[in-house]
Protein backbone atom coordinates (compact mmCIF):
# COMPACT_ATOMS: atom_id res chain seq x y z
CA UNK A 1 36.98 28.40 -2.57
CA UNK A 2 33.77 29.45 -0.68
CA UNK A 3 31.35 26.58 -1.24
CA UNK A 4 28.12 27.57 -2.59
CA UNK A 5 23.98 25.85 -2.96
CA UNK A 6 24.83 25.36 -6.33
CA UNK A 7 28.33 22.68 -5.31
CA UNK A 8 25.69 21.19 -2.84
CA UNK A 9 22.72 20.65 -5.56
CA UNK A 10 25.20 19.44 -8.23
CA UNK A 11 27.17 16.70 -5.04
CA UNK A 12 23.39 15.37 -4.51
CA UNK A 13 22.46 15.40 -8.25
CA UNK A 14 25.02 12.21 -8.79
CA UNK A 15 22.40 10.48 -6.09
CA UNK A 16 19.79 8.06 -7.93
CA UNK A 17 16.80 6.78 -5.84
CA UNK A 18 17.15 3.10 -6.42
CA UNK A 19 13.15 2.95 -7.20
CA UNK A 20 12.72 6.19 -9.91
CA UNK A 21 15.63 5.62 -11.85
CA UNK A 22 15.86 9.44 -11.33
CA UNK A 23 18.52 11.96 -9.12
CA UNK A 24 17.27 13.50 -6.01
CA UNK A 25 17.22 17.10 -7.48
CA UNK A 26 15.30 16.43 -10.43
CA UNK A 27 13.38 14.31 -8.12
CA UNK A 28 12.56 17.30 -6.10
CA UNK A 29 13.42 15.69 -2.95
CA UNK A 30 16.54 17.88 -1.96
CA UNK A 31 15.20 20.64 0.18
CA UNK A 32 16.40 23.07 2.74
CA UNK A 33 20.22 23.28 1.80
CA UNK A 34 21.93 25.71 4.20
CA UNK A 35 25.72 26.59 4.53
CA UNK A 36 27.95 27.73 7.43
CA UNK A 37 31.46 28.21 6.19
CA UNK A 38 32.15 24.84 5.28
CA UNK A 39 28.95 22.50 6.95
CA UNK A 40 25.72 21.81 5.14
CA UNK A 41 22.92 20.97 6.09
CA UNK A 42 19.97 19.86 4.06
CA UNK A 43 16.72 17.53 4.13
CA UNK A 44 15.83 14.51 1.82
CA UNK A 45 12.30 14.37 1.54
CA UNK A 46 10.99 11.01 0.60
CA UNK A 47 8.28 10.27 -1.51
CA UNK A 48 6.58 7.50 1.56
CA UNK A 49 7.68 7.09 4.84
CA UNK A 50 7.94 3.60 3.78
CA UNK A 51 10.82 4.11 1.38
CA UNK A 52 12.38 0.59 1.74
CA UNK A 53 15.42 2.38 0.57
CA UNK A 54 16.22 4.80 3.05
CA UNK A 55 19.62 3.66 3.89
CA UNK A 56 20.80 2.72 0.32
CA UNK A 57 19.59 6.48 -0.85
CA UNK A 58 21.50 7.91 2.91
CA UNK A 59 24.82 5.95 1.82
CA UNK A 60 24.47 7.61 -1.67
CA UNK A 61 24.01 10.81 -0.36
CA UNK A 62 26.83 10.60 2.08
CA UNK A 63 29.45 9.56 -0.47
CA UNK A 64 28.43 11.77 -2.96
CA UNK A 65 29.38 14.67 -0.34
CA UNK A 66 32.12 13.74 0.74
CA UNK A 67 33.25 12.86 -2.87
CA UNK A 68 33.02 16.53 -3.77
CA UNK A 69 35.01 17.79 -0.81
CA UNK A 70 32.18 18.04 1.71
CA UNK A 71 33.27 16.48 5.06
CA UNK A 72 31.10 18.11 7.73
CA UNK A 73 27.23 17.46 6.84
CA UNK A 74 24.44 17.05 8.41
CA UNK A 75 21.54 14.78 6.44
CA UNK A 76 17.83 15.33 8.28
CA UNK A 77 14.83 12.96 6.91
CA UNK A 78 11.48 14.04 5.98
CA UNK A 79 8.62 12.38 3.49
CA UNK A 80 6.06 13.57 2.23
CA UNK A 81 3.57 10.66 -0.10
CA UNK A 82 3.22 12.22 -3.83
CA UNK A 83 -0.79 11.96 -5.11
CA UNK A 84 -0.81 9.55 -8.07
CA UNK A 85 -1.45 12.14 -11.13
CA UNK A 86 -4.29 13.76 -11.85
CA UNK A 87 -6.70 12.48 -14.38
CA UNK A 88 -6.41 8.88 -13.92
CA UNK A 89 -10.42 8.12 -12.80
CA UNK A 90 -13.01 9.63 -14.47
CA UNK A 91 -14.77 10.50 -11.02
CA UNK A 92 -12.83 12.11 -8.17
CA UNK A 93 -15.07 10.31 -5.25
CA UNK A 94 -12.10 10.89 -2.51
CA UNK A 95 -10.31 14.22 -3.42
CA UNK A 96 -8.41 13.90 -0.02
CA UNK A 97 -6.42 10.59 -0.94
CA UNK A 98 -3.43 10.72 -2.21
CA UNK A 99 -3.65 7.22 -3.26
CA UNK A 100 -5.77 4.54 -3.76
CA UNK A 101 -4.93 0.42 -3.29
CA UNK A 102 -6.96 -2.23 -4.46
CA UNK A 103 -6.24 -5.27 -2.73
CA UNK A 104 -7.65 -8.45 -4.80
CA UNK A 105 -7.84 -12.04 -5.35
CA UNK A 106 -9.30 -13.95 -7.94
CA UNK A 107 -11.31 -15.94 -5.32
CA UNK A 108 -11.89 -16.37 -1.78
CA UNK A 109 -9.92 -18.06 1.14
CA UNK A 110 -6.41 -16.78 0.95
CA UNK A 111 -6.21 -14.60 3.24
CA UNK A 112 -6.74 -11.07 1.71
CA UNK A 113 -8.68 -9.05 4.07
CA UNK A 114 -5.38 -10.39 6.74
CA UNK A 115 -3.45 -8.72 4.03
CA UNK A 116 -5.60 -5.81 3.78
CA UNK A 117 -5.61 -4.84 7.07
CA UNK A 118 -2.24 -5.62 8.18
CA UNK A 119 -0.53 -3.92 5.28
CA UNK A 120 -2.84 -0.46 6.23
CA UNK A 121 -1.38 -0.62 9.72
CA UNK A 122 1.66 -1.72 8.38
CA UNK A 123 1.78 1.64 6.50
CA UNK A 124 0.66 3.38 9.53
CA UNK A 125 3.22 2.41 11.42
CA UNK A 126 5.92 3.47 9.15
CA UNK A 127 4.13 6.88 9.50
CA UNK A 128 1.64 7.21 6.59
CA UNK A 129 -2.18 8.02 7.34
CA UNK A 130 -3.59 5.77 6.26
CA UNK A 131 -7.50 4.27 5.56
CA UNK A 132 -9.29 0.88 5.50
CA UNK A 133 -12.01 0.03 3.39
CA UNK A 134 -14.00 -3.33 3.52
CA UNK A 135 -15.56 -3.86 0.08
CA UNK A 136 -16.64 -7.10 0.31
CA UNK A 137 -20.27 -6.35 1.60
CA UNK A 138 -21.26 -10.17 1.09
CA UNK A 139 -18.45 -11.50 3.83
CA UNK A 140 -16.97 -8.19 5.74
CA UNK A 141 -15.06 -9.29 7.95
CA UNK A 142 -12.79 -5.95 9.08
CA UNK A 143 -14.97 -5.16 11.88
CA UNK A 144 -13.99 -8.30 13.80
CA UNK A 145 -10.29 -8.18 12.89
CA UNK A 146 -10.60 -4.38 13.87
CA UNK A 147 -12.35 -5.38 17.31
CA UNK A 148 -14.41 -2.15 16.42
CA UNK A 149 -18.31 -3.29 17.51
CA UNK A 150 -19.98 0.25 17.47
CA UNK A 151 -22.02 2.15 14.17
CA UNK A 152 -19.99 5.24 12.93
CA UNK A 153 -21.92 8.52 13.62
CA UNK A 154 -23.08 11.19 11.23
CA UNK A 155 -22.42 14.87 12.71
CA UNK A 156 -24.84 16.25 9.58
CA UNK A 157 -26.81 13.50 8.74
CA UNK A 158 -25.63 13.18 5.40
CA UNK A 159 -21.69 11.70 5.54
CA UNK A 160 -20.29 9.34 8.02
CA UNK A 161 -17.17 9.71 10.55
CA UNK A 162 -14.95 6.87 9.99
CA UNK A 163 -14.09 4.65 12.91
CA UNK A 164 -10.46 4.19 14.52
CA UNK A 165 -8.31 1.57 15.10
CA UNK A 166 -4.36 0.39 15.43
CA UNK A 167 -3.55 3.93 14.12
CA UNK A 168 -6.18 3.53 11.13
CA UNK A 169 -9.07 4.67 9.85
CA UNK A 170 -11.88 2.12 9.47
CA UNK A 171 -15.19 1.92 7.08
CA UNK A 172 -17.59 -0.96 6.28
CA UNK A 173 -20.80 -2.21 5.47
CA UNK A 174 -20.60 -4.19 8.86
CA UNK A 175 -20.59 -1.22 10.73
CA UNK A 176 -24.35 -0.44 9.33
CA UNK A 177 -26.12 -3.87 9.37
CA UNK A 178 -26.69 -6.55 12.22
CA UNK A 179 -24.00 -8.53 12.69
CA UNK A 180 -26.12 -11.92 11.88
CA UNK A 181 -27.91 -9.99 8.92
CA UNK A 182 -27.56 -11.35 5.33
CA UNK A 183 -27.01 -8.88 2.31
CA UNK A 184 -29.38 -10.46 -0.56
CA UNK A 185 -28.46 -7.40 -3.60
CA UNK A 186 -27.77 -7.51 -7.13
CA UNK A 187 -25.08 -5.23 -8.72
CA UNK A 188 -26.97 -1.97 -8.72
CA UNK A 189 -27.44 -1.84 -5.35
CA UNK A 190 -24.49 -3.26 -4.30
CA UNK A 191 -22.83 -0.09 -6.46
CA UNK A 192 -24.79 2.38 -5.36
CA UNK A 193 -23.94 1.64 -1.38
CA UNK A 194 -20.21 1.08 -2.31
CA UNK A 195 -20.54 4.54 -3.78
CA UNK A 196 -22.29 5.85 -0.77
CA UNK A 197 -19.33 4.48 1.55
CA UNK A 198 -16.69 5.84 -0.28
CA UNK A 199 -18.25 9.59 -1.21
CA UNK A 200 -20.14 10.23 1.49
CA UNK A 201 -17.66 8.95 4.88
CA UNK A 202 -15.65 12.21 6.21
CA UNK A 203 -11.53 10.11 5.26
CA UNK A 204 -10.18 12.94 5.41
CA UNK A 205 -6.41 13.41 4.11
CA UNK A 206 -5.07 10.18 3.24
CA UNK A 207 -1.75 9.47 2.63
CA UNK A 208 -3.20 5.47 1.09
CA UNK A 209 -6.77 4.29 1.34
CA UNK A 210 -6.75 0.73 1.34
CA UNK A 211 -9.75 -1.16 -0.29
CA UNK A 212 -10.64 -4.38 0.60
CA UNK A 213 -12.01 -5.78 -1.99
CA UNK A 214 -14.49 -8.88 -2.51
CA UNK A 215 -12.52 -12.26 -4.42
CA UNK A 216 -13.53 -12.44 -8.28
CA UNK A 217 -14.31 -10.33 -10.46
CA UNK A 218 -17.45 -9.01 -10.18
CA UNK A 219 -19.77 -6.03 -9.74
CA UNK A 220 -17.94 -4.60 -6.79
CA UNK A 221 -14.34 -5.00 -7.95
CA UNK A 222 -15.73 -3.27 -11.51
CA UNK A 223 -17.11 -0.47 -9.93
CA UNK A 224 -14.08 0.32 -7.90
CA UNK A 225 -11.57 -0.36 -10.36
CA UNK A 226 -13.12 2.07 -12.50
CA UNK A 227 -14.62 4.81 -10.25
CA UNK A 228 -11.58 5.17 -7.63
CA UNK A 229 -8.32 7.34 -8.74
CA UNK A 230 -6.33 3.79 -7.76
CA UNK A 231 -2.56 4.63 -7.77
CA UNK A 232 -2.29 0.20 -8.43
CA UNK A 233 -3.75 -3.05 -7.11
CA UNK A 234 -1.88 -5.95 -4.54
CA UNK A 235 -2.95 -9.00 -5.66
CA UNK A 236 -3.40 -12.22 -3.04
CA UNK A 237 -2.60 -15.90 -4.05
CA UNK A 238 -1.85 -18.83 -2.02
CA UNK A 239 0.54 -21.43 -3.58
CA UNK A 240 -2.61 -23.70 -4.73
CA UNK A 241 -2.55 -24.60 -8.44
CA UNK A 242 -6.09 -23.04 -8.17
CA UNK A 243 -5.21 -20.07 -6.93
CA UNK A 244 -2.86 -19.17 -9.02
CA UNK A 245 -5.15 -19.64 -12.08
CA UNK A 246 -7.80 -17.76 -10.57
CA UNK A 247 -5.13 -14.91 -9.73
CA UNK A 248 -4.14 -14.46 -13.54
CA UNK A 249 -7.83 -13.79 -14.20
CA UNK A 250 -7.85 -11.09 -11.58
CA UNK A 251 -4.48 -9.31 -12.86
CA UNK A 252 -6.61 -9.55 -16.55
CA UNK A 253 -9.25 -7.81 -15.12
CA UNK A 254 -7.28 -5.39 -13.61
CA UNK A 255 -5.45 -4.61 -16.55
CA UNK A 256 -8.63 -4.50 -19.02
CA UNK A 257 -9.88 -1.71 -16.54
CA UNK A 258 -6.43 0.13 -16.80
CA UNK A 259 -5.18 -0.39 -13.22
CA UNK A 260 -1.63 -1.19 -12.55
CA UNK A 261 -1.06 -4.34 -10.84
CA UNK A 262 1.60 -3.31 -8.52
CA UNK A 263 2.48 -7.05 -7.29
CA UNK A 264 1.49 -9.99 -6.14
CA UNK A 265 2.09 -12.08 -2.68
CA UNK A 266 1.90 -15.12 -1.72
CA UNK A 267 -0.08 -15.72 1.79
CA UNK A 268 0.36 -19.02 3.87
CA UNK A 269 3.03 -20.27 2.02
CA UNK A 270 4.53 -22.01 5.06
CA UNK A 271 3.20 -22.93 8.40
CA UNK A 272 5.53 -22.13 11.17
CA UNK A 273 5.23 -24.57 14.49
CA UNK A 274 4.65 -22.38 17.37
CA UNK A 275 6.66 -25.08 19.35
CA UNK A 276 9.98 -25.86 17.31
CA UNK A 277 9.63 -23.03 14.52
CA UNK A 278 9.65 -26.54 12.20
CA UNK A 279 8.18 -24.79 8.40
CA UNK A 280 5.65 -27.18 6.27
CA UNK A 281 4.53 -25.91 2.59
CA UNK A 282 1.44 -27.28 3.05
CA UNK A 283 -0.51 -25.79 0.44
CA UNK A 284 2.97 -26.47 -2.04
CA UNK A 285 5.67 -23.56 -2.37
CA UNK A 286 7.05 -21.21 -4.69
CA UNK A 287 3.93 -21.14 -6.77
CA UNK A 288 3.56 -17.60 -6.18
CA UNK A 289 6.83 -16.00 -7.42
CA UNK A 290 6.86 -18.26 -10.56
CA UNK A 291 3.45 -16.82 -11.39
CA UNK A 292 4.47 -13.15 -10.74
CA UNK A 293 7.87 -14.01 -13.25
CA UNK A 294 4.93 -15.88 -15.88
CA UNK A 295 2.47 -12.32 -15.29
CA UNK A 296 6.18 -10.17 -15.10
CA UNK A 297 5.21 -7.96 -12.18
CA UNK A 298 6.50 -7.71 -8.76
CA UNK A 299 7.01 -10.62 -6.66
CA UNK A 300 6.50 -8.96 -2.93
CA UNK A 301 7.33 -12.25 -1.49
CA UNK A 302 5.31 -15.12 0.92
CA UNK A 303 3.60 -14.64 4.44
CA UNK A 304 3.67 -17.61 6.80
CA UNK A 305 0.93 -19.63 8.75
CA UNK A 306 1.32 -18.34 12.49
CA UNK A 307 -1.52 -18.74 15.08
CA UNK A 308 -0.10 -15.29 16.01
CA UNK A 309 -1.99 -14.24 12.62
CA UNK A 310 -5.39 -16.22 13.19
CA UNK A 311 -5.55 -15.49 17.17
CA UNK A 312 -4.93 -11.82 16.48
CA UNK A 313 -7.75 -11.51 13.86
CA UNK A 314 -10.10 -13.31 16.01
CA UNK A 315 -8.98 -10.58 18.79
CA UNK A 316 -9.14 -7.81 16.71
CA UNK A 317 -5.45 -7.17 17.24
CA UNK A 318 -3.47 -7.90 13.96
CA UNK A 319 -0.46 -9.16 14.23
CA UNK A 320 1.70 -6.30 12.69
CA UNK A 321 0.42 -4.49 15.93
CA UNK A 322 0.13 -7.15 18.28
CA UNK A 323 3.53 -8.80 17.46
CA UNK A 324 5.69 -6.92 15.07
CA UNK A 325 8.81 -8.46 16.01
CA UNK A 326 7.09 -12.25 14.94
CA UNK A 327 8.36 -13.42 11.59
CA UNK A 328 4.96 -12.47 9.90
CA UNK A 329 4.72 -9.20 11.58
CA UNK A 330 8.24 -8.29 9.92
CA UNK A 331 7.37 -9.48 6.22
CA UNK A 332 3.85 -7.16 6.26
CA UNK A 333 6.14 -4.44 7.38
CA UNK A 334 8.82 -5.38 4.61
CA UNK A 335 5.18 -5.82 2.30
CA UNK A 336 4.16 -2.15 3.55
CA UNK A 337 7.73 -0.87 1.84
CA UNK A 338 7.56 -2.75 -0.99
CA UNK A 339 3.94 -1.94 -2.12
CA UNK A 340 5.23 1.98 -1.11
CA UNK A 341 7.81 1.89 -3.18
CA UNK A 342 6.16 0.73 -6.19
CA UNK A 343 3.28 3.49 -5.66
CA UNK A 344 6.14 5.85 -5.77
CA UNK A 345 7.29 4.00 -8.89
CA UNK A 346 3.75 4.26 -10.76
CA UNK A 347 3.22 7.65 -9.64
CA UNK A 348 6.63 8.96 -11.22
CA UNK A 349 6.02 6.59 -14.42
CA UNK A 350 2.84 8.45 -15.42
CA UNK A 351 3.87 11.45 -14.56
CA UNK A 352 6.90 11.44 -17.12
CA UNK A 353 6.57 13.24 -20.26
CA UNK A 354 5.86 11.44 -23.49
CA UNK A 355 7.76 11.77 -26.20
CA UNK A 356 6.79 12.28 -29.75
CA UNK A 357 8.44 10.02 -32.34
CA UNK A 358 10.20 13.34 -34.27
CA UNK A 359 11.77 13.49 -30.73
């Protein structure tokens, strides 16, 4: 029997991605099927370059071949980041994005512009293009963990190229003011530059624009949350009791403003001894995943104290470039794929039809 696209499409239509509950062919990620006598060939096109389940889907997709009499095949990878739907803001500031993340905390100290900037070069690194934003205009603090010391330039006088750095690229208000200068606004000014920084620099296309935004709730996080397209937010605890409280608030927040809390992890839950790898839960442990289970969203699990972390923000290296293979460096790449494969998640949720109730 000569084997036709149709026996190929129907093999790889028995393949669900783990993440959207939904087969590759429906999924639209089969692509390029080609036969010669009895090989195939075809492409899997991911929705992220992160896809933390690459080799879960390629197992699938093998068996399900060879299941329907296909021995000789020949799988090649491609991805290409889906835009989260239409629609969802009421002002399309960055039409170039494909998405937007919010990364919060419902106060300060825990570590979420470390988070911030080592998940957008986690995602770089996995191959995404991928942007930095530093929100919090009151304490920005990207342009030291960037090592970036030079003003971005303005080829028209009206918009702003974005600096480079570790494979990203980089805006803040830090960039624009002297370094030992104080910023003494109330909310509409404070909205009206945030505005500025996110219309009017060139980003480009994005695959993810990370924002970094200020702890609380306040003016900034308001205006964002409601101006930005934001395919989710990654919110930042540590395991303090106080923390943890203040985190809830945040997710609330996020929620009233109808953005999807995509997750929630847990920074410095240990601290790692540089000299006998000995782990102390200083600040407690396990706080964060039993509040995640309380809020029921995603648990993206705990980041470490390492002096790798805190010497590379200090030299503008972070660690997920300067030491990947360290224990940290790993988890913000296995953070990177988790926080990717819940965008893809959100994106395909809201994109699914709704059905009437005489349905």
């Amino acid at each position: 029997m000569t084997l036709t696209e149709r026996d190929v499409l129907n093999a790889m239509s028995t393949v669900i991605d783990p993440e959207l509950k939904v087969d590759l062919v429906k999924a639209g990620m089969v692509k390029d099927v080609k036969i010669d006598g009895g090989a195939v060939a075809l492409t899997i096109e991911l929705t992220t370059p992160a896809c933390p389940m690459k080799d879960q889907i390629q197992k699938d997709a093998e068996g399900a071949l060879r299941k329907a009499g296909i021995s000789t095949f020949n799988l090649t990878w491609s991805a290409k980041v889906r835009a989260a739907p239409a629609g969802v803001s009421k002002d399309q500031l960055l039409p170039g994005v494909k998405n937007v993340l919010l990364v919060g905390a419902g106060k300060g100290g825990v570590g979420k512009s470390t988070v911030s900037l080592n998940l957008a070069c986690a995602l770089a690194k996995l191959g995404a293009k991928v942007g930095l934003l530093d929100a919090d205009f009151y304490g920005p603090s990207i342009p030291i963990m960037t090592g970036l010391n030079k003003r971005p330039v303005s080829p028209d006088g009206k918009t702003l190229e974005p600096l480079e750095a570790h494979g990203i690229k980089v805006m803040s208000i830090g960039f624009l003011i002297e370094p030992d200068q104080a910023l003494v606004w109330r909310g509409p000014m404070l909205h009206g530059a945030l505005t500025q920084l996110v219309r009017d620099v060139r980003w480009g296309e994005l695959d993810y624009l990370v924002l970094d935004l200020p702890p609380g709730t306040g003016d900034v996080v308001l205006s964002m949350s409601q101006q930005v397209r934001a395919a989710g937010a990654v919110l930042v605890t540590t395991p303090q009791d106080v923390s943890l409280a203040d985190v809830v608030r945040a997710r609330q927040m996020f929620e009233k403003v109808h953005v999807p809390v995509l997750g929630l992890v847990e920074n410095m839950s240990q601290f790692i001894c540089p000299n006998c790898s000995h782990t102390t839960e200083i600040f407690s442990h396990g706080g964060g995943k039993k509040a995640a289970e309380l809020m029921g969203i995603s648990f993206f699990g705990e980041l470490p104290i390492e002096l790798a972390v805190r010497k590379g923000s200090d030299e503008g290296l972070p660690v997920v470039v300067g030491a990947p293979e360290s224990p940290v460096g790993k988890r913000f790449l296995e953070l990177a794929r988790a926080v990717a494969g819940r965008v893809s998640q959100e994106n395909h949720r809201v994109r699914l039809p709704v059905m009437s109730a005489a349905s």
